[in-house]
Protein backbone atom coordinates (compact mmCIF):
# COMPACT_ATOMS: atom_id res chain seq x y z
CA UNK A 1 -6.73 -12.55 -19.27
CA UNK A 2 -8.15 -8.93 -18.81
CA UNK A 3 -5.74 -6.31 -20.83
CA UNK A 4 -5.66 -2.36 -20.48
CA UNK A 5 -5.82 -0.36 -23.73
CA UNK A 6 -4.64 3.40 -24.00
CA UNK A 7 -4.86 6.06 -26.78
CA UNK A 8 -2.37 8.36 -25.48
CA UNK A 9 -2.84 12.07 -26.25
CA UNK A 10 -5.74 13.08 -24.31
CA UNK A 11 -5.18 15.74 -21.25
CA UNK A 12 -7.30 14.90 -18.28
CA UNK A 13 -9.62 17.67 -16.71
CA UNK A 14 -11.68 16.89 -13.84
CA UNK A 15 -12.61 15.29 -10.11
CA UNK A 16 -11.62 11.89 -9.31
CA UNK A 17 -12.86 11.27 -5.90
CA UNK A 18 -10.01 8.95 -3.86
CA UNK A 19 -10.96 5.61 -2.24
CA UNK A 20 -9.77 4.08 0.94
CA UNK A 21 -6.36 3.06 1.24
CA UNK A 22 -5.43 -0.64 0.57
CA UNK A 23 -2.45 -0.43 2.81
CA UNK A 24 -4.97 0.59 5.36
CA UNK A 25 -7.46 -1.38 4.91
CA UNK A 26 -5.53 -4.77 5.15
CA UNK A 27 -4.35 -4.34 8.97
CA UNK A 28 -7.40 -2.76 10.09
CA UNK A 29 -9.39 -5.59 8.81
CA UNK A 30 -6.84 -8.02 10.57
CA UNK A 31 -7.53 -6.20 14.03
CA UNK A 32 -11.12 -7.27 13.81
CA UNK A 33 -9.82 -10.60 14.80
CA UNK A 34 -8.20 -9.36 18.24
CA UNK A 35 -11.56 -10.08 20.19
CA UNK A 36 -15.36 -11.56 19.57
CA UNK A 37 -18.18 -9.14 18.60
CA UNK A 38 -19.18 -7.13 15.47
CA UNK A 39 -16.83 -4.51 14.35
CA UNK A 40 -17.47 -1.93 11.14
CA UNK A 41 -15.21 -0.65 9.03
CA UNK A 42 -15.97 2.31 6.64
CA UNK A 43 -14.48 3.52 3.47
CA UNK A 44 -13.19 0.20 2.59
CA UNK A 45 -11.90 0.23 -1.21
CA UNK A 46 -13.50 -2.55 -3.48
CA UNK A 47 -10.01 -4.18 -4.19
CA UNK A 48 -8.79 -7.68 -5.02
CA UNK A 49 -6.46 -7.73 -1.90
CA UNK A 50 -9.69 -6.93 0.27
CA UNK A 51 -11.62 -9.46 -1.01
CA UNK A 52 -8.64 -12.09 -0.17
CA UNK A 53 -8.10 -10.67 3.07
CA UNK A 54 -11.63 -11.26 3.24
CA UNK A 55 -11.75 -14.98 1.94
CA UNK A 56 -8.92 -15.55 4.26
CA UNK A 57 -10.21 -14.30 7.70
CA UNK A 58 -13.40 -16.51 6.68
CA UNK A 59 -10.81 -19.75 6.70
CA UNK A 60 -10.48 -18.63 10.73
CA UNK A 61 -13.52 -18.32 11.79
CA UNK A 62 -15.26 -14.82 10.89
CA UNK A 63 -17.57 -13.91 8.85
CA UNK A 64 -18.71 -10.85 6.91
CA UNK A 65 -21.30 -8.75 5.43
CA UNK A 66 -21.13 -5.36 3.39
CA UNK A 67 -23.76 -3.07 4.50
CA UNK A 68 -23.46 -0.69 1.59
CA UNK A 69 -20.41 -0.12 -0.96
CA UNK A 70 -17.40 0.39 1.06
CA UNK A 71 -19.20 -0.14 4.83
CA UNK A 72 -18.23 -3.18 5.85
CA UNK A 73 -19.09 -5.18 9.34
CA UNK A 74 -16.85 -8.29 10.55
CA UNK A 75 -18.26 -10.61 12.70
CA UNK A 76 -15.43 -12.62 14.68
CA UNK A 77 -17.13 -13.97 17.42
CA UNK A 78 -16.05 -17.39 16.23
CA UNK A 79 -12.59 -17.00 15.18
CA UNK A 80 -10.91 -20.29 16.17
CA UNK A 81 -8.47 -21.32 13.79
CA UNK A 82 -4.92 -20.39 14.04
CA UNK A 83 -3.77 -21.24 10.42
CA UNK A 84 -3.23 -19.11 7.30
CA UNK A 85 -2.92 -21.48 4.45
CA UNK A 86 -0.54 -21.28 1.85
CA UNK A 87 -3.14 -21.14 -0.85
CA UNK A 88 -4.69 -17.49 0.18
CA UNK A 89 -1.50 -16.14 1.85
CA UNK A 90 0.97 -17.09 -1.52
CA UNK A 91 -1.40 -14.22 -3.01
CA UNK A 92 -0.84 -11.34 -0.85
CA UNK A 93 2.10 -10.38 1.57
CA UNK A 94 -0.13 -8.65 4.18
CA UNK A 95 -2.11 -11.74 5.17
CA UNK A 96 0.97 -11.65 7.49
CA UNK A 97 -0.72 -9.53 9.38
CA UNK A 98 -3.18 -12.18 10.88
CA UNK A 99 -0.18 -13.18 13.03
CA UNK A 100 -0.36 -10.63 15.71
CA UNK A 101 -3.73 -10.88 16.45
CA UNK A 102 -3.99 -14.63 15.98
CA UNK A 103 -0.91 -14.90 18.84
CA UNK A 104 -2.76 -12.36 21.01
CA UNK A 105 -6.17 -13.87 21.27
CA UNK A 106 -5.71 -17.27 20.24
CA UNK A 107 -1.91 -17.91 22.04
CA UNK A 108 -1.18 -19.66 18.54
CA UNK A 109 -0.58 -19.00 15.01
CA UNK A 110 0.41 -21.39 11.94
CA UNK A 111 0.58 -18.66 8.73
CA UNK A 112 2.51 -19.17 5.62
CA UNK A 113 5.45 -17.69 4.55
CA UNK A 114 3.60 -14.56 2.33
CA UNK A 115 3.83 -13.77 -1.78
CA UNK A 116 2.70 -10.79 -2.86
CA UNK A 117 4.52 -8.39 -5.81
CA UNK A 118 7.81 -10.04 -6.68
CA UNK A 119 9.33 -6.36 -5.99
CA UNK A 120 11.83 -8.22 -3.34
CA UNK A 121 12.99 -10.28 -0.25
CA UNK A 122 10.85 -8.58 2.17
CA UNK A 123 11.68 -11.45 5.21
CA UNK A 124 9.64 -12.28 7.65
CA UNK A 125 12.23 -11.83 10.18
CA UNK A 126 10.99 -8.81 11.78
CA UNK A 127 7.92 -9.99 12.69
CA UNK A 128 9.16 -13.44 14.19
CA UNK A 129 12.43 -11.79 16.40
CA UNK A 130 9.85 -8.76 17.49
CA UNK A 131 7.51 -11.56 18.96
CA UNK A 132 9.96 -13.80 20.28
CA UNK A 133 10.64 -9.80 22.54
CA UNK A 134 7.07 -10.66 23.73
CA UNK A 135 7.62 -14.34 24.56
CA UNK A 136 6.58 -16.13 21.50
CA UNK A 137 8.57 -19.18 19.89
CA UNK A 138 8.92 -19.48 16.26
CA UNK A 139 9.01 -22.50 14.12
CA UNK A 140 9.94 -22.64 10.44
CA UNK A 141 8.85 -25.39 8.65
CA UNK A 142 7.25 -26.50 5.46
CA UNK A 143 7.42 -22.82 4.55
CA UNK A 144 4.88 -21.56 7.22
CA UNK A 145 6.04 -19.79 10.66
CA UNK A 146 4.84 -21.59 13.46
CA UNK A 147 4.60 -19.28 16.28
CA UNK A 148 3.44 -20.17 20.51
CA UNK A 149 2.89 -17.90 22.85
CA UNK A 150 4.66 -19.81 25.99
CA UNK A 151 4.31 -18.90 30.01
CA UNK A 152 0.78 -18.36 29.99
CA UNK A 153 0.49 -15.83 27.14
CA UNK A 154 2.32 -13.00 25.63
CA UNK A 155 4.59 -10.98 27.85
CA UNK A 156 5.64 -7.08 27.29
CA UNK A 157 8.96 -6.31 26.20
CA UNK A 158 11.25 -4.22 23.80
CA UNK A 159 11.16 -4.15 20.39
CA UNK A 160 13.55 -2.37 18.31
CA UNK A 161 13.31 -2.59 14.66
CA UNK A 162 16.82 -2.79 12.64
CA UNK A 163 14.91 -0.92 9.55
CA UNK A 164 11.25 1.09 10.03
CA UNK A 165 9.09 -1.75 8.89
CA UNK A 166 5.21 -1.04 8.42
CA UNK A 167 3.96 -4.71 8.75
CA UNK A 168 6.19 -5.66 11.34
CA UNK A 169 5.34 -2.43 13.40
CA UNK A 170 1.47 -3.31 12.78
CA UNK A 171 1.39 -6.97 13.47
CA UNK A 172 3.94 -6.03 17.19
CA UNK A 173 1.06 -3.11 17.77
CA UNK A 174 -1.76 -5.69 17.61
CA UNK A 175 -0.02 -8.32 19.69
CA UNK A 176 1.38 -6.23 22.01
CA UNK A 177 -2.47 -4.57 22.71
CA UNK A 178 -3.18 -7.98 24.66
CA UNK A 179 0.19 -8.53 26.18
CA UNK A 180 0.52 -8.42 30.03
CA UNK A 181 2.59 -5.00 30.90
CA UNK A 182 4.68 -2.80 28.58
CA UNK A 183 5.95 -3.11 25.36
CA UNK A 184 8.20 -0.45 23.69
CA UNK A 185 8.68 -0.49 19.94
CA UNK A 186 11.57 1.63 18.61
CA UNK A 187 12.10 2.67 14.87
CA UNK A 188 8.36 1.78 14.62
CA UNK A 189 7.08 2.90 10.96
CA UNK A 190 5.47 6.16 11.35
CA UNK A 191 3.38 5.60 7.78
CA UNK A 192 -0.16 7.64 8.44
CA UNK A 193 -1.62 3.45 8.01
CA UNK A 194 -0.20 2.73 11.26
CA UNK A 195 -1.48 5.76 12.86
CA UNK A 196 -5.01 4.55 11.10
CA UNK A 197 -4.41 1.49 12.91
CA UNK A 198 -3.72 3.01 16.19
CA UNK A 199 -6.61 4.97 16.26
CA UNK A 200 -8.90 1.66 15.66
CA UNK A 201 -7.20 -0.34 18.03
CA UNK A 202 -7.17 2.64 20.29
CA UNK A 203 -10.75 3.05 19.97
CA UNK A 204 -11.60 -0.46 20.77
CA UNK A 205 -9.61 0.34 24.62
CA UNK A 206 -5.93 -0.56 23.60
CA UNK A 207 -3.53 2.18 25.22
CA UNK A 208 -0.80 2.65 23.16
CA UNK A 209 1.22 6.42 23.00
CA UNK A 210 3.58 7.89 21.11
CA UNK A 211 1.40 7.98 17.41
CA UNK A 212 3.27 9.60 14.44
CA UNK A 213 6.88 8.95 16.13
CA UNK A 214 9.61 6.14 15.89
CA UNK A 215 8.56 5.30 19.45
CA UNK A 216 5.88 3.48 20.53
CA UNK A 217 4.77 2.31 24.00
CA UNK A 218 2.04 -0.76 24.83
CA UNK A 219 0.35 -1.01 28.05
CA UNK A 220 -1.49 -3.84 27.57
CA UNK A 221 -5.21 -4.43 28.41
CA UNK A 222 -7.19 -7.79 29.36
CA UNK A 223 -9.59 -7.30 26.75
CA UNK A 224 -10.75 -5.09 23.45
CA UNK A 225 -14.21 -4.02 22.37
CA UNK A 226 -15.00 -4.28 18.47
CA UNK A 227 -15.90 -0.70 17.31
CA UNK A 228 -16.41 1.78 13.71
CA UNK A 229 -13.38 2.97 12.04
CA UNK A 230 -13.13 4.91 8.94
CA UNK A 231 -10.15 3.98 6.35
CA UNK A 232 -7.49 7.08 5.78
CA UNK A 233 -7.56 7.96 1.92
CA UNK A 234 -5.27 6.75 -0.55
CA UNK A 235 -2.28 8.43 -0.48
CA UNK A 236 -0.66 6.01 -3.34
CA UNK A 237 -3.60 6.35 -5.69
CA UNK A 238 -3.82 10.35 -5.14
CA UNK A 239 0.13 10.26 -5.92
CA UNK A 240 -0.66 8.03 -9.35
CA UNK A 241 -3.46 10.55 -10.39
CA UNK A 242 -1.08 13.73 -10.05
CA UNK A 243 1.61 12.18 -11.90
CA UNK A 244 -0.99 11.35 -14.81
CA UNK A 245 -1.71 14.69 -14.88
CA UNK A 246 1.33 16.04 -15.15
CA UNK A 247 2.45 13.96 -18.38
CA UNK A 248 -1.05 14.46 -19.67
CA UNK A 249 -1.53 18.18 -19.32
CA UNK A 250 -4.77 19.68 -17.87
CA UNK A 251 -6.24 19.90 -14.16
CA UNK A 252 -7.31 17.45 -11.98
CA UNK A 253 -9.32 18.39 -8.74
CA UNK A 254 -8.78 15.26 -6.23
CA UNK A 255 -11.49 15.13 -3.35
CA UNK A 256 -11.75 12.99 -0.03
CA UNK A 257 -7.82 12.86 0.39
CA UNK A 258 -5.32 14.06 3.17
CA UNK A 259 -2.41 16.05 1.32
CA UNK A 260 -0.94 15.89 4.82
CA UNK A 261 -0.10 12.32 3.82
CA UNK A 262 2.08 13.07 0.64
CA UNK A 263 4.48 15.32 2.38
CA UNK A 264 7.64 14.64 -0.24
CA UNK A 265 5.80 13.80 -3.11
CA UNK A 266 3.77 17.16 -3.59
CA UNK A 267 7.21 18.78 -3.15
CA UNK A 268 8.50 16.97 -5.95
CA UNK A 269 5.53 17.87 -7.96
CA UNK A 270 6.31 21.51 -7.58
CA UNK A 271 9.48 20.82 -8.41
CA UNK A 272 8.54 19.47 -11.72
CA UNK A 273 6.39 21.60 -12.39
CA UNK A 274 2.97 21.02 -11.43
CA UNK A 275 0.62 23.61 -10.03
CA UNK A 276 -0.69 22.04 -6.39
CA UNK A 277 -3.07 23.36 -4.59
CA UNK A 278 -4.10 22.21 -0.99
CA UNK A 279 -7.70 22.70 -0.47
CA UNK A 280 -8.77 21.03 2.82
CA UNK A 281 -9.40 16.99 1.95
CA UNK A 282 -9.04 18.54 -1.62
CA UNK A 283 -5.85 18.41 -4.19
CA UNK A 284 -6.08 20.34 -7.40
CA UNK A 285 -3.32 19.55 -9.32
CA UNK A 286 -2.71 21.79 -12.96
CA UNK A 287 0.12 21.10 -15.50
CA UNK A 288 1.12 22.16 -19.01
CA UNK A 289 3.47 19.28 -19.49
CA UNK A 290 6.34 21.08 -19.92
CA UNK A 291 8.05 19.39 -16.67
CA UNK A 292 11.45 19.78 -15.31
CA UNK A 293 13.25 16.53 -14.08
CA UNK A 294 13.78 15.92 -10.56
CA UNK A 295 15.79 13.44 -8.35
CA UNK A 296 14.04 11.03 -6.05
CA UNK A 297 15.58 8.93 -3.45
CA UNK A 298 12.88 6.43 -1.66
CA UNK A 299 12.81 6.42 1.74
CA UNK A 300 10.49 5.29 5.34
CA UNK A 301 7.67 7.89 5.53
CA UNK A 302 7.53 10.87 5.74
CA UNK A 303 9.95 10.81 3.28
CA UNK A 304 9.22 9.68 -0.24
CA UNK A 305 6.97 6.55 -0.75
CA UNK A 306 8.60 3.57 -2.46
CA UNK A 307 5.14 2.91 -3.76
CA UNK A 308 5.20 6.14 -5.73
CA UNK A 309 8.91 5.57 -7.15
CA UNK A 310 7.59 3.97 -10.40
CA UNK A 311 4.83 6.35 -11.44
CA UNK A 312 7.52 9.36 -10.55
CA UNK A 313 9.86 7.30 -13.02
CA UNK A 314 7.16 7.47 -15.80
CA UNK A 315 6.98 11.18 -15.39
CA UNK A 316 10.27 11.73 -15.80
CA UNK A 317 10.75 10.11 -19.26
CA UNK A 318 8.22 12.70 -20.39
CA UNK A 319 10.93 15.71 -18.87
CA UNK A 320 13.66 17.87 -19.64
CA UNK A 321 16.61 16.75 -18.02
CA UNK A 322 18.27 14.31 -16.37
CA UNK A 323 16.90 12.58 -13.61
CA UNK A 324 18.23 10.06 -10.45
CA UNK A 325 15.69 7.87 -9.11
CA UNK A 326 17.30 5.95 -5.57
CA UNK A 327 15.42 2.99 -4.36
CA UNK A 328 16.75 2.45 -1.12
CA UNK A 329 13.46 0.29 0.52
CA UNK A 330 13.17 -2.60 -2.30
CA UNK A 331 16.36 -4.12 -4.14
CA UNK A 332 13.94 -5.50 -7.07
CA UNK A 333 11.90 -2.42 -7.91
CA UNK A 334 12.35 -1.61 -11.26
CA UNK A 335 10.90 -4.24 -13.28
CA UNK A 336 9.24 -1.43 -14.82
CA UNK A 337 11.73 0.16 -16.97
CA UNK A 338 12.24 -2.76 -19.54
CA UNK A 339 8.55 -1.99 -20.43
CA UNK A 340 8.89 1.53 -20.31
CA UNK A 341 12.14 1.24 -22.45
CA UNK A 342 9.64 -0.57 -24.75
CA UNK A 343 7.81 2.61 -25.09
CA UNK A 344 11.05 4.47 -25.91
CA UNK A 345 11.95 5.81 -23.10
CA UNK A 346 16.25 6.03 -22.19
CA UNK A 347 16.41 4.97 -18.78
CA UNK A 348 19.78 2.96 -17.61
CA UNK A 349 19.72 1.05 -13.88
CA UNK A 350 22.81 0.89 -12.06
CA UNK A 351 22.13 -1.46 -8.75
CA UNK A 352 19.59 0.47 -6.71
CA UNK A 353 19.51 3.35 -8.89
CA UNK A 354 17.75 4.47 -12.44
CA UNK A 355 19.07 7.44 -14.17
CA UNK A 356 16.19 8.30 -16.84
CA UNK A 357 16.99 10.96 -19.33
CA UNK A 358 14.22 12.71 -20.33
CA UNK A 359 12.84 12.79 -23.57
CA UNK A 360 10.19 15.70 -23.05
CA UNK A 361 6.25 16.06 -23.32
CA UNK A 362 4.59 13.30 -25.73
CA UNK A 363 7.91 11.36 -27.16
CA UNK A 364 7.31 7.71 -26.07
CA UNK A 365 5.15 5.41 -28.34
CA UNK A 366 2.53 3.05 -27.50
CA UNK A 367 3.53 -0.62 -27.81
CA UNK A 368 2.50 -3.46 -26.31
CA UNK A 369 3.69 -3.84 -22.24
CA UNK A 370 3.51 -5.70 -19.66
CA UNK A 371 3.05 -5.27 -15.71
CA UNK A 372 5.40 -6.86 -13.36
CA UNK A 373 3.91 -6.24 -9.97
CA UNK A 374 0.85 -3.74 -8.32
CA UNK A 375 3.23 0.04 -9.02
CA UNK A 376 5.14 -1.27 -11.35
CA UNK A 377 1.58 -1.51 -13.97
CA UNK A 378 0.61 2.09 -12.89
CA UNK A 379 3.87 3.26 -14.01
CA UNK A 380 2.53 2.13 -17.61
CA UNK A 381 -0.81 3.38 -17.82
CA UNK A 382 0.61 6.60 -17.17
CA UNK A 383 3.19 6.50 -19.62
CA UNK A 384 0.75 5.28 -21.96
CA UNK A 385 -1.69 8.24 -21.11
CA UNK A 386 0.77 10.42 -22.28
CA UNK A 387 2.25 8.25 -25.60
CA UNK A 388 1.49 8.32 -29.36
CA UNK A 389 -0.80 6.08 -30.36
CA UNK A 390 -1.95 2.74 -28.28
CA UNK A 391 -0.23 1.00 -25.63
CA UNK A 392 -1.59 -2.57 -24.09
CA UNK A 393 -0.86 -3.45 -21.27
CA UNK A 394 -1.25 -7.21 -20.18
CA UNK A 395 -1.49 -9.17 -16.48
CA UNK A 396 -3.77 -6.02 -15.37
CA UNK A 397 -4.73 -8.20 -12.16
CA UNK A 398 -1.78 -6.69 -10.44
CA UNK A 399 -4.10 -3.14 -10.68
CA UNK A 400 -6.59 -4.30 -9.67
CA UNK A 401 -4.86 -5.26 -6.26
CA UNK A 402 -4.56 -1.37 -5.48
CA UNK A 403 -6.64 0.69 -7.67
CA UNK A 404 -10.75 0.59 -7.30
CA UNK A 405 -12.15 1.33 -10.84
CA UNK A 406 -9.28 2.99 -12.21
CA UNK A 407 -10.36 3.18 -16.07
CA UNK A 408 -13.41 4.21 -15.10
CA UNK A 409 -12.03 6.80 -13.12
CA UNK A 410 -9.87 7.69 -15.48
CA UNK A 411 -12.31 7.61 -18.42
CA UNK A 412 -14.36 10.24 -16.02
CA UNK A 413 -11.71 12.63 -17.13
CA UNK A 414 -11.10 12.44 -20.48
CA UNK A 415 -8.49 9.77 -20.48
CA UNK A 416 -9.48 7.16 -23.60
CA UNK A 417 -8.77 4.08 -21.89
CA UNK A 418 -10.96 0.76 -21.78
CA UNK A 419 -10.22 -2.47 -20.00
CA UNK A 420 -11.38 -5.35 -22.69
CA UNK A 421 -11.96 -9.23 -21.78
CA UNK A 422 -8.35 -11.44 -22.93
């Protein structure tokens, strides 16, 4: 098994260019399946979530070829199986996502109950009661959902989510593109990946209003044309670099990103005490590592990412002060802090909530760690960027769900970090 190795110390000066988003990438590759014909997708990161997404849709009928690094074109003229076995879905939750469009085109789909990080319950529920709104009769069995669309196909209807749920909002989006009349989605996720998604599905004839708000209304269409959409950056892995940075010292200039997407977290940077500049599709981020502590409480977008929650934590052992971290979107997220405690760091978890007291710039010491789930191991590396000494981290496959090249990238800017065979 692959391990990470670190020798803290080093600040990081440079450009790190930002790859597609992984949280975008996974429903827009799903919406290829809504109708027949060849459909390209650019700016697709080279992840191992991708590349099961991938191995998946093949199991139902598509097929695929990559044109160049990160261009790739779906073929799904002969998508005609309705099932998403449990040995590709136990991997990743968002092979979910194949329900929607599986229901819409197909009238039928047989999809396991999804894995993914162990960071929580995350049920399935939303997606089965929003489709049962269009129609659709669920069946839970053997661990997969079973799921019909009766009366002749899906029918429009109102959806209204108890929580803002990305997946569920995406997978009701897709179906309800193919539905016959209007479906209304309230509390609908307003993460900038949906709005990536709307725009595809959009641009393939869907008519769907309301993009960027908790409201969302579905006129659906008899049929969808395949066309080219371009993946939204990485908002997660342009969050992880700036928080490396500011443990680290130095100044990182991050191109081909949207800072409009980080709303909350570049205010708690400043905060902290990290220079940010917005440049265009540009971040330059500066820091002298002398960072204050601030309080974060997760919330739905556009307030601050769960996905960002453990990388924030790791800056803040590495501050003056006392910090709260709230996770109010995930009741299991902080696996992380028994390895970061392993570092040295004083962090005590009360329920939902971590109170880290900081220890200021450089104090934690390498040691041998281990990563619990996808966030959870970039938490590490960046503690370990900033530690004495060497710090190993183990199970590295969870990075390499959500991060394209990150050593390398890393490496690029002065971090001394190698990933070596196990």
């Amino acid at each position: 098994m692959d391990e990470i190795i670190i020798e803290g110390g080093q600040p990081l000066n440079g450009t790190i260019q930002i790859s597609g988003a992984k949280n975008a990438a996974l429903p827009l590759m799903a919406a290829t399946l809504l109708c027949a014909g060849e459909h390209t997708l650019t700016n697709v990161p080279d992840l191992r979530d991708v590349r099961t997404m991938l191995a998946l849709m093949e199991t139902l009928g598509a097929s695929y070829s990559w044109l160049e690094p990160g261009t790739l074109r779906v073929n799904s003229d002969n998508v005609n199986n309705f099932e998403a076995s449990y040995e590709l879905v136990k991997t990743m939750r968002a092979s979910v996502l194949v329900l929607g469009p599986l229901l819409a085109r197909l009238g039928r789909a047989r999809v396991s109950l999804p894995g993914g990080c162990a960071i929580g319950a995350r049920p399935i529920n939303f997606h089965t009661q929003g489709l049962e709104a269009l129609g659709v009769v669920n069946e839970l069995s053997e661990g997969y959902v079973d799921s019909t669309a009766t009366g002749g196909g899906l029918q429009g209807g109102r959806i209204c989510f108890d929580l803002p749920s990305v997946t569920g909002t995406e997978n009701m989006v897709m179906a309800a593109c193919l539905a016959k009349g209007q479906t209304i989605i309230t509390n609908a996720a307003r993460e900038p990946e949906v709005g990536n998604l709307i725009d595809m599905l959009s641009g393939m004839g869907a008519r769907i209003s309301g993009r960027g708000t908790g409201t969302l209304i579905i006129d659906g269409v008899t049929d969808l044309n395949p066309c080219e959409t371009a993946i939204i950056p990485d908002r997660i892995e342009t969050g992880t670099y700036i928080a490396a940075v500011g443990v680290t010292g130095g100044e990182l200039e991050l191109t081909c990103c949207n800072p409009s997407h980080l709303p909350s977290f570049l205010g708690k940077m400043r905060s902290a005490g990290i220079l940010i500049e917005e440049k265009g599709d540009k971040i330059v981020a500066r820091s002298n590592k002398n960072l204050t502590s601030v309080d974060v409480k997760t919330m739905p977008f556009p307030g601050f990412a769960t996905d960002l929650q453990a990388q924030v934590m790791a800056m803040m052992v590495y501050s003056k002060g006392l910090s709260v971290i709230d996770e109010t979107i995930f009741e299991n997220r902080f696996m992380h802090v028994a390895e970061l405690q392993r570092l040295g760091a004083d962090i005590r978890v009360e329920g939902g909530r971590a109170i880290v007291a900081g220890l200021g710039p450089g104090q934690l010491v390498g040691a041998p760690v281990m990563a619990t789930d996808l966030r959870a191991s970039a938490s590490l590396v960046i503690a370990g960027l900033a530690a004495q000494g060497r710090t190993t981290i183990t199970r590295v496959y969870h990075l390499d769900r959500g991060y394209e090249r990150l050593a390398e990238k890393l490496q690029g800017v002065g971090a001394k970090i190698w990933r070596q065979k196990g």
